[in-house]
N, C-alpha and C. Protein backbone atom coordinates (compact mmCIF):
# COMPACT_ATOMS: atom_id res chain seq x y z
N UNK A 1 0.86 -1.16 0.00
CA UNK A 1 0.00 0.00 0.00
C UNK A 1 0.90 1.22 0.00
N UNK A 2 0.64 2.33 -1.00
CA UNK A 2 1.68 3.41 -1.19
C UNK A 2 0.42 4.65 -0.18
N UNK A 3 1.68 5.43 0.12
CA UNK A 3 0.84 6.94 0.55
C UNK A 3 -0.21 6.75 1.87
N UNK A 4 -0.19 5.57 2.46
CA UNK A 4 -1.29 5.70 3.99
C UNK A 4 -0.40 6.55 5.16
N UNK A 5 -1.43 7.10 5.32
CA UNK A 5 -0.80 8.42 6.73
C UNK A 5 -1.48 7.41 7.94
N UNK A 6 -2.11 6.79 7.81
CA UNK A 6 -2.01 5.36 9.35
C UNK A 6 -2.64 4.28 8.65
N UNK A 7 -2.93 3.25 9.58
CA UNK A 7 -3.86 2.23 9.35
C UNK A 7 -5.26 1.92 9.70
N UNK A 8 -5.77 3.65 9.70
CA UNK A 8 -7.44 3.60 10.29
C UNK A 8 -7.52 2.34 10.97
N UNK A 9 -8.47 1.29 11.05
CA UNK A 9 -9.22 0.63 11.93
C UNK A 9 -8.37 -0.92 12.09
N UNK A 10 -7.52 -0.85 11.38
CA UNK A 10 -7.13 -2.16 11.39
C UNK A 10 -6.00 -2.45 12.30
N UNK A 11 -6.17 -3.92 13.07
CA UNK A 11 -5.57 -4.07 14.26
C UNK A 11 -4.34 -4.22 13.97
N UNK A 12 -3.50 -4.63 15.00
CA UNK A 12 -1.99 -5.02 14.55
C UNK A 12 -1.97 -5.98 14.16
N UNK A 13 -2.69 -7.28 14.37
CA UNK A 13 -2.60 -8.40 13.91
C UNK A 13 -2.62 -8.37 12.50
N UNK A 14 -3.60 -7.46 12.19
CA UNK A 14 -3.89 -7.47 10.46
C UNK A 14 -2.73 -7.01 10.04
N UNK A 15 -2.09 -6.05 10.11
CA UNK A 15 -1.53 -5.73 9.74
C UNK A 15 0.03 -6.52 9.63
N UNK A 16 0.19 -7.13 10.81
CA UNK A 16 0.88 -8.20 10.48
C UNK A 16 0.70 -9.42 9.60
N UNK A 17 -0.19 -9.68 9.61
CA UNK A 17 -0.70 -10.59 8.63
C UNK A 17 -0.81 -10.38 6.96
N UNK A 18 -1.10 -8.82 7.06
CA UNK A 18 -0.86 -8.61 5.52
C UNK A 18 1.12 -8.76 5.33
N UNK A 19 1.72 -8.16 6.34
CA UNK A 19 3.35 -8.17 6.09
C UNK A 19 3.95 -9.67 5.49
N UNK A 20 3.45 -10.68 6.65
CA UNK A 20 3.25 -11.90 6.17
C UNK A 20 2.49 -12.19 4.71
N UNK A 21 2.23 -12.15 4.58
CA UNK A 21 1.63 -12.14 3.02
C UNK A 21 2.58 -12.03 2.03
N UNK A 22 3.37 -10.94 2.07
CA UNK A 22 4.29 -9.99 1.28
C UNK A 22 4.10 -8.68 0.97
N UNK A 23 2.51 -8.06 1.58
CA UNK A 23 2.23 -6.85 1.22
C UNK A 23 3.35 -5.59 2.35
N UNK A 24 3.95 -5.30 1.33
CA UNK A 24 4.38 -3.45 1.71
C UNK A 24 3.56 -2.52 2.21
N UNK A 25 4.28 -1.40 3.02
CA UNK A 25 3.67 -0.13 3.29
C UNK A 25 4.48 0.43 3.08
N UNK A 26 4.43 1.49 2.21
CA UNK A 26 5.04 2.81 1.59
C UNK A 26 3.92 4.01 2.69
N UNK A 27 4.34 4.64 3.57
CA UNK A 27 3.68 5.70 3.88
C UNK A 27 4.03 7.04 3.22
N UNK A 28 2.85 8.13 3.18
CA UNK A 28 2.96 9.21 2.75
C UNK A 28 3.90 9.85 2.68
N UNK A 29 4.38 9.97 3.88
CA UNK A 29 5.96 10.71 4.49
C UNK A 29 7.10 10.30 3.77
N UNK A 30 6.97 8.88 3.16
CA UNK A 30 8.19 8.42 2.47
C UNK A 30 8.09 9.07 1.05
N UNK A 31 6.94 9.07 0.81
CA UNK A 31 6.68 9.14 -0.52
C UNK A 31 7.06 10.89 -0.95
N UNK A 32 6.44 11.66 0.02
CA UNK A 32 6.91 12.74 0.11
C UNK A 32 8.31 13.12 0.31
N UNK A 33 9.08 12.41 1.00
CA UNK A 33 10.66 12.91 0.87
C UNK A 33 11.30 12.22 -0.17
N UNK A 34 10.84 11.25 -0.52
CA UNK A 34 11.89 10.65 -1.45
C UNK A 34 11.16 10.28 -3.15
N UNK A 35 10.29 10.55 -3.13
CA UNK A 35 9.62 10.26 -4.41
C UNK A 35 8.66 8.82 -4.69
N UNK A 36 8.24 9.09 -5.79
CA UNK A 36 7.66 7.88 -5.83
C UNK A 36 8.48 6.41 -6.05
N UNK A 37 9.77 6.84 -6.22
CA UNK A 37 10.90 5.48 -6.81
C UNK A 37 10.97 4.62 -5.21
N UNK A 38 10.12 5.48 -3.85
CA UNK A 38 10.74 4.76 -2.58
C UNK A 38 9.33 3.05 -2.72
N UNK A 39 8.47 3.84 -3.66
CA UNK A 39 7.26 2.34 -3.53
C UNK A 39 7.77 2.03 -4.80
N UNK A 40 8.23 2.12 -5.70
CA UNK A 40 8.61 1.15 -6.96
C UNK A 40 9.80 0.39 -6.55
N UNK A 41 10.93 0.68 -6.03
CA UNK A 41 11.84 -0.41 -5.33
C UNK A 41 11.05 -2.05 -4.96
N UNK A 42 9.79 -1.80 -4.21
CA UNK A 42 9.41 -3.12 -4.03
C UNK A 42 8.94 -3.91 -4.88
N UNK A 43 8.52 -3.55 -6.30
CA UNK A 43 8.13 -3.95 -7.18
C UNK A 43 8.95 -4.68 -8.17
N UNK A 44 9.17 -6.07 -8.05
CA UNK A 44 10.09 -6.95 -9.00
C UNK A 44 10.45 -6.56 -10.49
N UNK A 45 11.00 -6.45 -11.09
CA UNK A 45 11.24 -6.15 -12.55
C UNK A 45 10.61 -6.91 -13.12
N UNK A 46 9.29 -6.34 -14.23
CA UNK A 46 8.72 -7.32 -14.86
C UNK A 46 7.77 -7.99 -14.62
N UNK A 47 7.20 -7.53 -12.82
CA UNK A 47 6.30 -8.11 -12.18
C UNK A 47 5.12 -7.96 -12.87
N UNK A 48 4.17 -8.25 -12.82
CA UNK A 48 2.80 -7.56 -13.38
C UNK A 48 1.92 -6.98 -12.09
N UNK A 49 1.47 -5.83 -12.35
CA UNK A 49 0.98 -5.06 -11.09
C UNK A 49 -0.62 -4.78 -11.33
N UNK A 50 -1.16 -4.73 -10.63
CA UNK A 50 -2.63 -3.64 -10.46
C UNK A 50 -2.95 -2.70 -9.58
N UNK A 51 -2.90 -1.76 -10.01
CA UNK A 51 -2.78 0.17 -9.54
C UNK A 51 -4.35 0.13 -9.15
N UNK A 52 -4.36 0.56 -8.00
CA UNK A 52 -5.98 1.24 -7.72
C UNK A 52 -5.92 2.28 -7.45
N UNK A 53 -6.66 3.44 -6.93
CA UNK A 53 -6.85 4.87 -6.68
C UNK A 53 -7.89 4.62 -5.31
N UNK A 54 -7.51 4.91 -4.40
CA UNK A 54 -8.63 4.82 -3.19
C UNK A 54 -8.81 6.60 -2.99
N UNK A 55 -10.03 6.78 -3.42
CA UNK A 55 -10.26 8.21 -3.74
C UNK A 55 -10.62 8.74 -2.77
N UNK A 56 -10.90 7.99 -1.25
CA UNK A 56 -10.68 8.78 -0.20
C UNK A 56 -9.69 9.16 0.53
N UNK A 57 -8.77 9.15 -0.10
CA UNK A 57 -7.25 9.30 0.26
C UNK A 57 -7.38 10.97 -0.36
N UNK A 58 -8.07 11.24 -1.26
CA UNK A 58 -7.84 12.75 -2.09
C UNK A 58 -8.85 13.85 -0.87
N UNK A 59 -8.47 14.97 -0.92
CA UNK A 59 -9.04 16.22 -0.44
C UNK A 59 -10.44 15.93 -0.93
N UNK A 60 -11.43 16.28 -0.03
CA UNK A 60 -12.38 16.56 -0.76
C UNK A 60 -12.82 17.96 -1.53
N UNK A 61 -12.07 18.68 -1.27
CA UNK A 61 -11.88 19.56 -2.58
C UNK A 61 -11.60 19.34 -3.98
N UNK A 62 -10.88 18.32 -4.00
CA UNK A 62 -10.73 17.60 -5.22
C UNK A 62 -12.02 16.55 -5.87
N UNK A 63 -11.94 15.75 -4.68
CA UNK A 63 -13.12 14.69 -5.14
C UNK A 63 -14.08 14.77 -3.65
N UNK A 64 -15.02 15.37 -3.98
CA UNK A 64 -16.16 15.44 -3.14
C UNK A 64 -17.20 14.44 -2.71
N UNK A 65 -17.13 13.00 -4.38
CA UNK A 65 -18.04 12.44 -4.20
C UNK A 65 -17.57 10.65 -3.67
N UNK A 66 -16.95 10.68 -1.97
CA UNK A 66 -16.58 9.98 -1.79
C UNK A 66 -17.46 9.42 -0.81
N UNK A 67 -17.38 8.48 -0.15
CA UNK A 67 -18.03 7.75 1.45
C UNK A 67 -17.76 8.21 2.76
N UNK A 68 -16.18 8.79 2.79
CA UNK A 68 -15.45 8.85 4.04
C UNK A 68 -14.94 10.49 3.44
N UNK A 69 -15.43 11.55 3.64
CA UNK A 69 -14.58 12.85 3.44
C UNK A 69 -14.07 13.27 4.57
N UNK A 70 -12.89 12.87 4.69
CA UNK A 70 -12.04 13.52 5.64
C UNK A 70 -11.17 14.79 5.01
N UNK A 71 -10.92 16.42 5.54
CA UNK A 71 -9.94 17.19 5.16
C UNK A 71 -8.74 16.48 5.23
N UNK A 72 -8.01 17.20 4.28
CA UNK A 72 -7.10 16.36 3.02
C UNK A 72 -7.29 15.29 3.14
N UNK A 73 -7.93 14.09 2.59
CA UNK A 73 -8.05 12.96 1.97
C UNK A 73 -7.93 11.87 3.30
């Protein structure tokens, strides 16, 4: 997961459990100092990927028509 500023509701266990898995966390903060190349590092050469947009992550100034509008995203 690129760009999460926490893990809203989910326990530690989950979150361990996704690590176990193989899933990454790229947080915001990283992404902001170092670019986006700090979440493409985890990505194998050649891997095949699927990109989502979780649009409550955006301002709702931007996108208004979400479920969860929190200021900035």
């Amino acid at each position: 997961q690129v760009g999460l500023r926490s893990v809203g509701s989910a326990r530690h266990a989950e979150i361990e459990a996704a690590r176990r898995y193989g899933s990454r966390f790229v947080t915001a903060r990283e992404v902001h100092a170092q670019g986006v190349e700090v979440a493409l590092r985890h990505i194998p050469e050649g891997a095949q990927v699927v990109v989502t947009l979780d649009c409550d992550g955006l301002d709702p100034g931007i996108m208004p028509g979400v479920a969860a509008r929190t200021p900035g995203g």
